[in-house]
Structure formats: structure tokens, C-alpha cells
C-alpha atoms as a PDB file:
ATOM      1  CA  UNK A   1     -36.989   9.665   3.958  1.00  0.00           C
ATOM      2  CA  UNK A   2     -37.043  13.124   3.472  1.00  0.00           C
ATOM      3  CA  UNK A   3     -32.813  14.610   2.192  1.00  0.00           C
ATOM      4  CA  UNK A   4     -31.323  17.984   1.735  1.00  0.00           C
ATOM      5  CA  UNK A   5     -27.781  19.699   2.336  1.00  0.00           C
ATOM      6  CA  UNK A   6     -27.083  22.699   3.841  1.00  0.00           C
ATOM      7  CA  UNK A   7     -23.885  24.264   3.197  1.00  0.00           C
ATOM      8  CA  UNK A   8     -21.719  20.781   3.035  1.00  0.00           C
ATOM      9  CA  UNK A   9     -23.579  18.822   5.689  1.00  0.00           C
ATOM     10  CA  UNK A  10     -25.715  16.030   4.242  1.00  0.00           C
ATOM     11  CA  UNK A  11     -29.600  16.144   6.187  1.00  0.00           C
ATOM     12  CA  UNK A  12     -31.807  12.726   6.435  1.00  0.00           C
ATOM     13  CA  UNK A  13     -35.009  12.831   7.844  1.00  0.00           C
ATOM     14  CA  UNK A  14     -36.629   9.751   8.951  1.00  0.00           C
ATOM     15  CA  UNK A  15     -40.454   8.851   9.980  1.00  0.00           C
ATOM     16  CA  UNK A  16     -39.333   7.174  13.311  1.00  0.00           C
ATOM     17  CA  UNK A  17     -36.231   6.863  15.406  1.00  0.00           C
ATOM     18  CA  UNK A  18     -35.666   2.648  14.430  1.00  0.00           C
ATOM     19  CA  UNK A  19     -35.512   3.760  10.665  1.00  0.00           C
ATOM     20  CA  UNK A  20     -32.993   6.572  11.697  1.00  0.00           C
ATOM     21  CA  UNK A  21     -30.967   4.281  13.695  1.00  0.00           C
ATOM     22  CA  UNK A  22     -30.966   1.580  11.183  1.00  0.00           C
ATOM     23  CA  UNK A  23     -30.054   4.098   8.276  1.00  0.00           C
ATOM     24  CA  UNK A  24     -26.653   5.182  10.210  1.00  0.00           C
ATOM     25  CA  UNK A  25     -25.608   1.529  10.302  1.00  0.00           C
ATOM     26  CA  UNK A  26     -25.949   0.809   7.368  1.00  0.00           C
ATOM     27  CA  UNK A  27     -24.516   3.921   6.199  1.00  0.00           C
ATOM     28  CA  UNK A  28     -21.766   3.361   8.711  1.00  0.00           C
ATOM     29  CA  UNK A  29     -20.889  -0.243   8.089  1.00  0.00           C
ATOM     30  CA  UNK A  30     -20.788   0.412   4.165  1.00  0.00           C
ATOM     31  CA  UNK A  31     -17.788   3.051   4.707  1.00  0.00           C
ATOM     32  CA  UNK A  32     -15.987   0.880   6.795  1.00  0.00           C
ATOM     33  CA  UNK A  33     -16.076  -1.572   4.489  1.00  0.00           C
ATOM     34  CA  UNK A  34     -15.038   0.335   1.570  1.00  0.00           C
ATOM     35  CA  UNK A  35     -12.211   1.768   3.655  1.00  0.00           C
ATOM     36  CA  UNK A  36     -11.150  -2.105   4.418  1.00  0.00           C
ATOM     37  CA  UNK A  37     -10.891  -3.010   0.900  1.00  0.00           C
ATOM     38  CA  UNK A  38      -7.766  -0.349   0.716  1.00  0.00           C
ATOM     39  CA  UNK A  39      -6.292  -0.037   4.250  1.00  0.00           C
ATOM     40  CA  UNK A  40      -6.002  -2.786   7.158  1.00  0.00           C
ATOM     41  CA  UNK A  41      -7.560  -1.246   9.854  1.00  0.00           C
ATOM     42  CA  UNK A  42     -10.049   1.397  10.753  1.00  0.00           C
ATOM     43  CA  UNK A  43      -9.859   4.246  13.471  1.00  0.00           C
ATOM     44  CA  UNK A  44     -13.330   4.945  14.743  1.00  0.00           C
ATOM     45  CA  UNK A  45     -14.557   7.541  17.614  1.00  0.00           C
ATOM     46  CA  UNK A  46     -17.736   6.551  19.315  1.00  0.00           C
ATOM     47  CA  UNK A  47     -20.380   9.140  20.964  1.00  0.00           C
ATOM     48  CA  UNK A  48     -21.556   7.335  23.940  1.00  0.00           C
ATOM     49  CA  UNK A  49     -25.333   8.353  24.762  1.00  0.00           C
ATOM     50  CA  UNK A  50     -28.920   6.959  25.045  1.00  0.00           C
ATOM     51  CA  UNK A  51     -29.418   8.676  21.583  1.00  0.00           C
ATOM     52  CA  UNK A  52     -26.945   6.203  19.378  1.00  0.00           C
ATOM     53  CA  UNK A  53     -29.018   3.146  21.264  1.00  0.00           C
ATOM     54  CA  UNK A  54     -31.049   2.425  17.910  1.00  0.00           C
ATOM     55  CA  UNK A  55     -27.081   3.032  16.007  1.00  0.00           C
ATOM     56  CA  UNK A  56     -25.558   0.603  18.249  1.00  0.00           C
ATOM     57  CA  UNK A  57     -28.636  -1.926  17.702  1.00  0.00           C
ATOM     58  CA  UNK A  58     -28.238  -2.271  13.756  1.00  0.00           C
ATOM     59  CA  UNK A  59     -24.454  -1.770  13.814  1.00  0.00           C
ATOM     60  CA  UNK A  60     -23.835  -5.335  15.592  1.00  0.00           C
ATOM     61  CA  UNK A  61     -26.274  -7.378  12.832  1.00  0.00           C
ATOM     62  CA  UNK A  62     -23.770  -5.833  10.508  1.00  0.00           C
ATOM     63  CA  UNK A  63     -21.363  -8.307   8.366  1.00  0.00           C
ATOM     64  CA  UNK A  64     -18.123  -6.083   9.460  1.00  0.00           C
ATOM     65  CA  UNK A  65     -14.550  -7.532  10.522  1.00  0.00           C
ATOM     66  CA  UNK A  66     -14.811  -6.001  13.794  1.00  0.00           C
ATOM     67  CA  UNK A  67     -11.265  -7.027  15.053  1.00  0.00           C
ATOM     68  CA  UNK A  68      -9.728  -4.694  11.761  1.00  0.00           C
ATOM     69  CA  UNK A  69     -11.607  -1.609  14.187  1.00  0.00           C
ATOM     70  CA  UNK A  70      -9.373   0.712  16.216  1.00  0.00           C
ATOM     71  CA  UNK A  71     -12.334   2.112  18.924  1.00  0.00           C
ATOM     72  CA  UNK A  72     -12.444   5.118  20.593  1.00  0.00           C
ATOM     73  CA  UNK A  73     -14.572   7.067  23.050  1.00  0.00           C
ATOM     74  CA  UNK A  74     -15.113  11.054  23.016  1.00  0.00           C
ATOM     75  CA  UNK A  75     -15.490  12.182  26.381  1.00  0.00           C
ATOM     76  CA  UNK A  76     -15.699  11.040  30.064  1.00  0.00           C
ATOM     77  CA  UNK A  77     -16.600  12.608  33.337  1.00  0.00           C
ATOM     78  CA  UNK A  78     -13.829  13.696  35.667  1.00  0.00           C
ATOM     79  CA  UNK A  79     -14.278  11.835  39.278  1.00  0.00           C
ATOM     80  CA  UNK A  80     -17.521   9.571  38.459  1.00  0.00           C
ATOM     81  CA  UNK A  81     -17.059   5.896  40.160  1.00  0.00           C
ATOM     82  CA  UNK A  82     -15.135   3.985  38.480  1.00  0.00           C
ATOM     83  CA  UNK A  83     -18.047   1.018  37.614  1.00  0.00           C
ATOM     84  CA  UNK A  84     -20.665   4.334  37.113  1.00  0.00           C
ATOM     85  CA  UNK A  85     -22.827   2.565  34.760  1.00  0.00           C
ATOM     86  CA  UNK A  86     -23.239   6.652  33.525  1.00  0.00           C
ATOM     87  CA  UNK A  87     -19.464   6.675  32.730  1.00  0.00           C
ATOM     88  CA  UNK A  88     -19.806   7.119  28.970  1.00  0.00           C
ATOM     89  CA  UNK A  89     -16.851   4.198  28.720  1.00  0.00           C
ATOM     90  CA  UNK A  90     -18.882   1.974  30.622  1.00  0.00           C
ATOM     91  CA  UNK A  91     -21.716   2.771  28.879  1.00  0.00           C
ATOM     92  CA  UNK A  92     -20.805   2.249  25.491  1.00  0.00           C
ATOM     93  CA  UNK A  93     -18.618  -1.038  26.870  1.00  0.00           C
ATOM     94  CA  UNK A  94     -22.072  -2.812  27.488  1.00  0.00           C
ATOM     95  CA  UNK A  95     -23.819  -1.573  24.313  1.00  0.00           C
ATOM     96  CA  UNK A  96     -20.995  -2.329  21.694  1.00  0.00           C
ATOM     97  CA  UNK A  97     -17.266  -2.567  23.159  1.00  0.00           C
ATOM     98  CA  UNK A  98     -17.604  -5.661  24.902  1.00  0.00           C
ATOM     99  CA  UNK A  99     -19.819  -7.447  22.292  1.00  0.00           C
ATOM    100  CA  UNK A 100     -17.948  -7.635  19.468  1.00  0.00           C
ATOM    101  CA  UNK A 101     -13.858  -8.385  18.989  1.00  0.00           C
ATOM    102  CA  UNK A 102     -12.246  -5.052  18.090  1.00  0.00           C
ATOM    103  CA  UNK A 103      -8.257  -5.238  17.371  1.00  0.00           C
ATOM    104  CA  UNK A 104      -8.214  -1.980  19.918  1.00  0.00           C
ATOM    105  CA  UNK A 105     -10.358  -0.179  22.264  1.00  0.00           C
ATOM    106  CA  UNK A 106      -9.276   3.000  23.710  1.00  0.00           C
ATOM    107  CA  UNK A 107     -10.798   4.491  26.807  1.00  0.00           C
ATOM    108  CA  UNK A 108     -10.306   8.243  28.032  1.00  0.00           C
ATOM    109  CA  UNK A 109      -9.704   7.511  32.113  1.00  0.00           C
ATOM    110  CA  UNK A 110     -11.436  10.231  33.601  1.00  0.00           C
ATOM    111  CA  UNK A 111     -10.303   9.194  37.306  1.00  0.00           C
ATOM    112  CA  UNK A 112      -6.276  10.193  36.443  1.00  0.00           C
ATOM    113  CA  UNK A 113      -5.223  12.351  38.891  1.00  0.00           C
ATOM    114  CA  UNK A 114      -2.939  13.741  36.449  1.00  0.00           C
ATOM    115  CA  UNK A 115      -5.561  14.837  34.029  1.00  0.00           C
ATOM    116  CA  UNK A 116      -2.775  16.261  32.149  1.00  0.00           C
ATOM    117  CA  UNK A 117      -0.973  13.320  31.696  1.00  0.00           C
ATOM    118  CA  UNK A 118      -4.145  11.998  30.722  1.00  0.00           C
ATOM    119  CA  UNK A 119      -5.311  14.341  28.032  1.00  0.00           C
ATOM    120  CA  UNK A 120      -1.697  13.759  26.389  1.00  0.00           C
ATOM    121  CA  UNK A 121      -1.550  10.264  26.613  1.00  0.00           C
ATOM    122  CA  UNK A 122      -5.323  10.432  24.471  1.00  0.00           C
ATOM    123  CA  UNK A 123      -3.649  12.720  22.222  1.00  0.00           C
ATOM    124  CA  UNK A 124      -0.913  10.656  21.341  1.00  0.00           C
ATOM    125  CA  UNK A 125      -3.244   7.409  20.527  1.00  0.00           C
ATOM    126  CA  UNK A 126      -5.242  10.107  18.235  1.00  0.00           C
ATOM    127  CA  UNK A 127      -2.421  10.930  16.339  1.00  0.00           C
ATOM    128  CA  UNK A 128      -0.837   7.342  16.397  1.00  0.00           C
ATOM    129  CA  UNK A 129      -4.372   6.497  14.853  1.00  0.00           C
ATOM    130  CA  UNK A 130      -5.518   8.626  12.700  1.00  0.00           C
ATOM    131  CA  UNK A 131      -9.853   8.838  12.731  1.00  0.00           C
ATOM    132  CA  UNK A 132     -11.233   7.538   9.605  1.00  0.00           C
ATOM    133  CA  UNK A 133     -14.813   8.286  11.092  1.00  0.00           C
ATOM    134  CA  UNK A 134     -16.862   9.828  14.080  1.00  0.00           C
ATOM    135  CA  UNK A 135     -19.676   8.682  14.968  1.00  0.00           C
ATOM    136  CA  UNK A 136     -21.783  11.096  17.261  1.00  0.00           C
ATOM    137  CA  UNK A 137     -24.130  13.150  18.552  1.00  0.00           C
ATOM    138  CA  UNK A 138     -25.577  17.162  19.187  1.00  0.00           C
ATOM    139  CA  UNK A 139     -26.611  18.039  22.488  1.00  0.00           C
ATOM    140  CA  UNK A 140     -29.162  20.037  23.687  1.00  0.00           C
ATOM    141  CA  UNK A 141     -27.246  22.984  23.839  1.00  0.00           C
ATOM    142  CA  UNK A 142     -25.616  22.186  20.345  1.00  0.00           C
ATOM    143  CA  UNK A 143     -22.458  20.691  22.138  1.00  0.00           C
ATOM    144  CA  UNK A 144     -20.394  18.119  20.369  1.00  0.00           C
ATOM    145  CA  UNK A 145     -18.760  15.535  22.531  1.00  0.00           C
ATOM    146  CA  UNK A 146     -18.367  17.839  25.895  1.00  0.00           C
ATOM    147  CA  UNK A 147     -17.678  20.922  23.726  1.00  0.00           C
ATOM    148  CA  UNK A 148     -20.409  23.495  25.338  1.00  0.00           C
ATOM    149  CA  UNK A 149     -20.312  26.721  23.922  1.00  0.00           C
ATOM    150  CA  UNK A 150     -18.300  28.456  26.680  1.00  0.00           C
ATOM    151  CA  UNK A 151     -15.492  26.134  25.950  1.00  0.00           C
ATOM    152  CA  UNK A 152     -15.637  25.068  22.289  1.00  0.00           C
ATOM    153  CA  UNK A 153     -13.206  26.231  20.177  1.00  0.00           C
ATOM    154  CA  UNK A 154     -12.651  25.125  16.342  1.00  0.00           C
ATOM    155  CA  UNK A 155      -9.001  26.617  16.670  1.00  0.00           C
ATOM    156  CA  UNK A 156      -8.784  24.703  19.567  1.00  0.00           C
ATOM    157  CA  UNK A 157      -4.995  23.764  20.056  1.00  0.00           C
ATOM    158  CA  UNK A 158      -5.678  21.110  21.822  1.00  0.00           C
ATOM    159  CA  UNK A 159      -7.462  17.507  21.078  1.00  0.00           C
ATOM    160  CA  UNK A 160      -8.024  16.736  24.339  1.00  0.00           C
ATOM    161  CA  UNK A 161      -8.821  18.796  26.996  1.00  0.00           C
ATOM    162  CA  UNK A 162     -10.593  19.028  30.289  1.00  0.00           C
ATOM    163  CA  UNK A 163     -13.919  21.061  30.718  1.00  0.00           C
ATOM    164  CA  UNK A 164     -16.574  22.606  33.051  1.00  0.00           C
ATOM    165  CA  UNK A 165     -19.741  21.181  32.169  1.00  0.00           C
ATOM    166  CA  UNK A 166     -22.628  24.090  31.755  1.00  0.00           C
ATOM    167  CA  UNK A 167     -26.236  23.936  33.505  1.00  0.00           C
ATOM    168  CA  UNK A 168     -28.041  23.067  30.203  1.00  0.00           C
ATOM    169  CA  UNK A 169     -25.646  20.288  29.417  1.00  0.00           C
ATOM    170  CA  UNK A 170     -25.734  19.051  32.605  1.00  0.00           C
ATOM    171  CA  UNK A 171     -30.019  18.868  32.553  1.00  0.00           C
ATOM    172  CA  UNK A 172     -29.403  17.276  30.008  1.00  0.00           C
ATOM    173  CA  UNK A 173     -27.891  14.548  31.467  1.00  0.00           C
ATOM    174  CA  UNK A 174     -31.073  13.838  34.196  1.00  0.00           C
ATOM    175  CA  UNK A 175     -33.454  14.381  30.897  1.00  0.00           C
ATOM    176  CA  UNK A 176     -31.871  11.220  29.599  1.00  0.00           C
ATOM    177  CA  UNK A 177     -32.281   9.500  32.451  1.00  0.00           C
ATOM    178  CA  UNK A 178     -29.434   8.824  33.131  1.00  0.00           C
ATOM    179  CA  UNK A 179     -28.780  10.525  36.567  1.00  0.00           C
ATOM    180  CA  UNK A 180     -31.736  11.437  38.913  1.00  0.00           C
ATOM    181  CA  UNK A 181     -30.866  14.842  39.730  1.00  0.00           C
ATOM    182  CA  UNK A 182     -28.353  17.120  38.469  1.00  0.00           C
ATOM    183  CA  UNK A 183     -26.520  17.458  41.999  1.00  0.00           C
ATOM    184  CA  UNK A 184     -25.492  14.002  40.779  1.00  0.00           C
ATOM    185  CA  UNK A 185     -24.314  15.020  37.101  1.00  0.00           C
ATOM    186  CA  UNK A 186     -20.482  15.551  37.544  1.00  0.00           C
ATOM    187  CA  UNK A 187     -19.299  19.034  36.995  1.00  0.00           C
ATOM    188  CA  UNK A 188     -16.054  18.495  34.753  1.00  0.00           C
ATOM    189  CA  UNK A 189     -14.920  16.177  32.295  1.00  0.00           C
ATOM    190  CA  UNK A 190     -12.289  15.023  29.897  1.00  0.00           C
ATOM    191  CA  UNK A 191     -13.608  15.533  26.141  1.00  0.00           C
ATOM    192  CA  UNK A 192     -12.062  15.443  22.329  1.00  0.00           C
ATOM    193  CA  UNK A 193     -12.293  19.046  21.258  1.00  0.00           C
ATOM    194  CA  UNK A 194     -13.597  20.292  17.898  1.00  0.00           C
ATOM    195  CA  UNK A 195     -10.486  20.001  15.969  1.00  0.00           C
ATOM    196  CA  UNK A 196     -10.237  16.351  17.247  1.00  0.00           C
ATOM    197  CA  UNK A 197     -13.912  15.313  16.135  1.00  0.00           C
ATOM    198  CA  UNK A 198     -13.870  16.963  13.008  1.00  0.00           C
ATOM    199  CA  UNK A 199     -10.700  16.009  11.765  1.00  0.00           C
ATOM    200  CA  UNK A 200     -12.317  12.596  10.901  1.00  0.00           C
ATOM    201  CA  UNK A 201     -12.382  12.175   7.457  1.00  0.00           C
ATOM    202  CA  UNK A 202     -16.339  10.917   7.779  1.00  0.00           C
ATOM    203  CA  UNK A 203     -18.961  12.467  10.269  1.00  0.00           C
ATOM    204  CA  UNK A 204     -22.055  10.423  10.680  1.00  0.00           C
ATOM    205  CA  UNK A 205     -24.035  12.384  13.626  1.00  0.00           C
ATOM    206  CA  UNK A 206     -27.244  10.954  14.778  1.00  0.00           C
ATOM    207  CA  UNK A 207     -30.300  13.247  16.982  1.00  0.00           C
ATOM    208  CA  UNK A 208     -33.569  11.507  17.372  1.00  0.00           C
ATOM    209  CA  UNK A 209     -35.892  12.946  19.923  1.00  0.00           C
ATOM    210  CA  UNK A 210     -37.972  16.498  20.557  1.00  0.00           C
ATOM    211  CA  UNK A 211     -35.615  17.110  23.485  1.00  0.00           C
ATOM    212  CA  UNK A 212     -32.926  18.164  20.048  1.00  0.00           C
ATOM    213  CA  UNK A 213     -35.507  20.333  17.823  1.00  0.00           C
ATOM    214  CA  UNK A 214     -34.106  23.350  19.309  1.00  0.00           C
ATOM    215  CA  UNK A 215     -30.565  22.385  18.739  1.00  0.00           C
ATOM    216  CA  UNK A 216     -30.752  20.866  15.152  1.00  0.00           C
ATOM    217  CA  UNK A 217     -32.639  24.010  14.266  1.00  0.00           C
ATOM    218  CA  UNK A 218     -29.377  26.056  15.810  1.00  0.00           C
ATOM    219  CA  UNK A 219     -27.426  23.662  14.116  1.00  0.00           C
ATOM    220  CA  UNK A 220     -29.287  23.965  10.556  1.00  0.00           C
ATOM    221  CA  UNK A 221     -29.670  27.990  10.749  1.00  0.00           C
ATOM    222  CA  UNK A 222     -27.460  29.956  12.800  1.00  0.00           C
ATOM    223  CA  UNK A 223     -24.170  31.048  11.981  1.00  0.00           C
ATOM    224  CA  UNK A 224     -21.350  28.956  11.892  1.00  0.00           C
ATOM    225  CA  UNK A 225     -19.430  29.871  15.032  1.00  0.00           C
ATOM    226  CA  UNK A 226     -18.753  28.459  18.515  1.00  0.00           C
ATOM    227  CA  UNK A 227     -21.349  30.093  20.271  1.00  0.00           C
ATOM    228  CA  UNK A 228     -23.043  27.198  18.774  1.00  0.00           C
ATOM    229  CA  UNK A 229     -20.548  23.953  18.225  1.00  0.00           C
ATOM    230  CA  UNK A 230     -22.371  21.358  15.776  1.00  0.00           C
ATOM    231  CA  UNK A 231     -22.696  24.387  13.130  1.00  0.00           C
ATOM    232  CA  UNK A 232     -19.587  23.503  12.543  1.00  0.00           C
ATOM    233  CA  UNK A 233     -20.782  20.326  10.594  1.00  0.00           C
ATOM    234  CA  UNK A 234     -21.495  22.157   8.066  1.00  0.00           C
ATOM    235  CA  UNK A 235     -18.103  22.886   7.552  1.00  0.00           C
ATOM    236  CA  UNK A 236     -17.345  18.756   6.592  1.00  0.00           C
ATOM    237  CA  UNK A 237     -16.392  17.804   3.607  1.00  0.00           C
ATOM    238  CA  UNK A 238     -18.473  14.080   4.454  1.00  0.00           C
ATOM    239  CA  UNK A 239     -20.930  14.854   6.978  1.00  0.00           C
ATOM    240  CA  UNK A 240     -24.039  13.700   7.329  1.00  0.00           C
ATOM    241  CA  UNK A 241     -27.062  14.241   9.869  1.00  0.00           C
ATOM    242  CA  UNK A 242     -29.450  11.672  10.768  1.00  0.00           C
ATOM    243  CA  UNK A 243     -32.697  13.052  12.336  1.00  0.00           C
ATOM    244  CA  UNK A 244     -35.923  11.653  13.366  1.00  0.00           C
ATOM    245  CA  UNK A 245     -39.596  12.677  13.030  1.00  0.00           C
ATOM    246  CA  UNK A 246     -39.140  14.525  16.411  1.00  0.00           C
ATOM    247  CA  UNK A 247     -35.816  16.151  16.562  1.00  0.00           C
ATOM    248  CA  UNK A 248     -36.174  17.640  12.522  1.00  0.00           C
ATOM    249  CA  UNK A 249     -40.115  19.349  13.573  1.00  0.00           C
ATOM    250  CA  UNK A 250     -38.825  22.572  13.771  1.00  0.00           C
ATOM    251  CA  UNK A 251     -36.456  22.568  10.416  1.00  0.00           C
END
């Protein structure tokens, strides 16, 4: 393992994506732990993707009281089926949600026809529960959650909003296999903005695979702005990035 910061964010390299994934839950699992020997529960956002598969893996062998966990999700697509096994809620329900006992789980519905209503309602839970940690993820075009760069915003007064979804995030989305072609990828969704994710008082953000070189790279080495969203990690007081042998070639 292979460790350096840049600016405030924490970097962890990793010869393969199992060691990666096994390092965030363990890394994971020992804050909430320590944060559970001074405070009864523990409010935790949850990236939903095929990259946090390994995470999700290691997390459950973990010796954590799982029904002391507040869960939440970051994002969901506006006006995907209902039982879409690519809604991120249903995805991460099969993976970890509906596994383990948490005291709370807290889904974003992104079939509300009042989106409005919706975003609020999300932002009240958020601020009823204030987020001890994210866990998530950099996209390929250095979005966090469904912040692309034409709609992220660090000032962002909002902490929940609804979004157009650009081309390269969308690609992204059939390069993970999880649609077939982007004419299926929903064009909107509900996300937590900037200020919402990075509010947490731990980061833990995990990118295995050469599809992300080009992004951690952005991440690692252009400014700090919101034409590119996750360089705002290196803003965090506790961040840390977990990368592979793939995604970290080009650092």
C-alpha cells in the first residue's frame, strides 16, 4: 500500500481492487465504532454503485451494531420503475440495506411527483440526523453523488436538489453495466449536493477501476473548483481516497 496527502485529502493506493475494498471496511467499521463508544447512534450516507461492491463485501463480516446505524442513500433517478434493479435504492437494498438490521434506513423517492416536496422532506431527515460519515464514490466525470459539473455547486444552498444528468455521466452508467444503452439511462435525478456530502464529519471515497484514472488524476491535480466536483475533497478535514492499481495509473 502505497499513502500520500494532497492538500488535506488522505491517498491509499492498493495492488488490487479486493485489498482496496477490504481497506475501506475496515477503515470504515473502526470509526463507527469509535463514534459508538461516545454517542448512541450513527448517521451514515451510502454511494450506491458497482464500484463500493468490494466495500459492501467486507463491511457485512464486520463486528458492528448495525441497528445503532441511521442509513442513507445519495441520489436516485427521477421516473425509473419503481422495482428498477438500477434504482440506486434498490441497488444498495440488496447489497447491504436489507442484510443487516439498521435502527433507520432512509430512501430518496425519486418517483414523487412533487419532487419538491421530496427534496425537502430529504432535507429535513439530513438535518434531523446529522452525517457522521459518507461513504462514496468519483465519477467519471469527477461528479460526486449526481453533482456533474454543470450543476455542482459547493455554495450550493440547497442539500437536496434535482438535476439534469450530463452525456458523460450518463455513459457512464451503460459502462457499468448497468443499463444497455444510454437511451435507457434516465435523464434527471434527485441527488445530495456538495454541501450535503461534505458536511460529513468523515469522507471515506472509494474508485477502483481504469474507467476513473482520468478523474482521480482531475481530482488529485486540478484546481479546486466546481468545474471539477471531487477536488473538493481536498478541502476535508477527514478525507480519505481509496484507489486501486487501475484507477491511481495515471497519478
Amino acid at each position: 500500500m502505497k499513502e500520500f496527502i494532497k492538500d488535506k485529502l488522505t491517498v491509499k493506493v492498493f495492488d488490487n481492487r479486493n485489498l482496496m475494498g477490504a481497506a475501506v471496511a475496515t477503515a470504515v467499521a473502526e470509526r463507527i465504532n469509535i463514534l459508538l463508544n461516545t454517542q448512541p447512534f450513527v448517521n451514515i450516507i451510502f454511494g450506491a454503485a458497482p464500484s463500493q461492491n468490494e466495500f459492501f463485501e467486507e463491511l457485512l463480516k464486520k463486528e458492528i451494531d448495525w441497528s445503532r446505524l441511521n442509513a442513507f442513500h445519495m441520489d436516485e433517478y427521477v421516473n425509473l420503475a419503481s422495482d428498477a434493479p438500477q434504482g440506486f435504492g434498490n441497488f444498495i437494498k440488496a447489497r447491504l440495506f436489507d442484510l443487516v438490521l439498521f435502527n433507520t434506513v432512509n430512501y430518496i423517492n425519486g418517483n414523487e411527483a412533487d419532487y419538491e416536496a421530496e427534496c425537502l422532506r430529504y432535507t429535513a431527515l439530513l438535518n434531523d440526523f446529522e452525517t457522521d460519515i459518507v461513504c462514496l464514490g468519483i465519477g467519471e466525470n469527477t461528479h460526486l453523488a449526481f453533482n456533474d459539473p454543470h450543476v455542482a455547486a459547493i455554495n450550493d444552498p440547497y442539500l437536496v436538489k434535482r438535476v439534469d444528468l450530463d452525456q458523460q455521466c450518463r455513459n457512464q452508467q451503460v459502462n457499468d453495466g448497468c443499463f444497455n444503452t444510454i437511451n435507457e439511462v434516465p435523464t434527471h435525478a434527485l441527488t445530495l449536493t456538495l454541501p450535503a456530502l461534505l458536511k460529513a464529519s468523515y469522507a471515506f471515497c472509494t474508485v477502483p477501476s481504469e474507467k476513473k484514472a482520468q478523474a482521480v488524476y482531475h481530482t488529485l491535480n486540478e484546481e479546486i473548483s466546481d468545474k471539477f466536483p471531487s477536488t473538493h475533497l481536498r478541502n476535508h478535514q477527514n478525507a480519505v481516497l481509496f484507489l486501486d492499481d487501475q484507477s491511481s495509473v495515471s497519478i
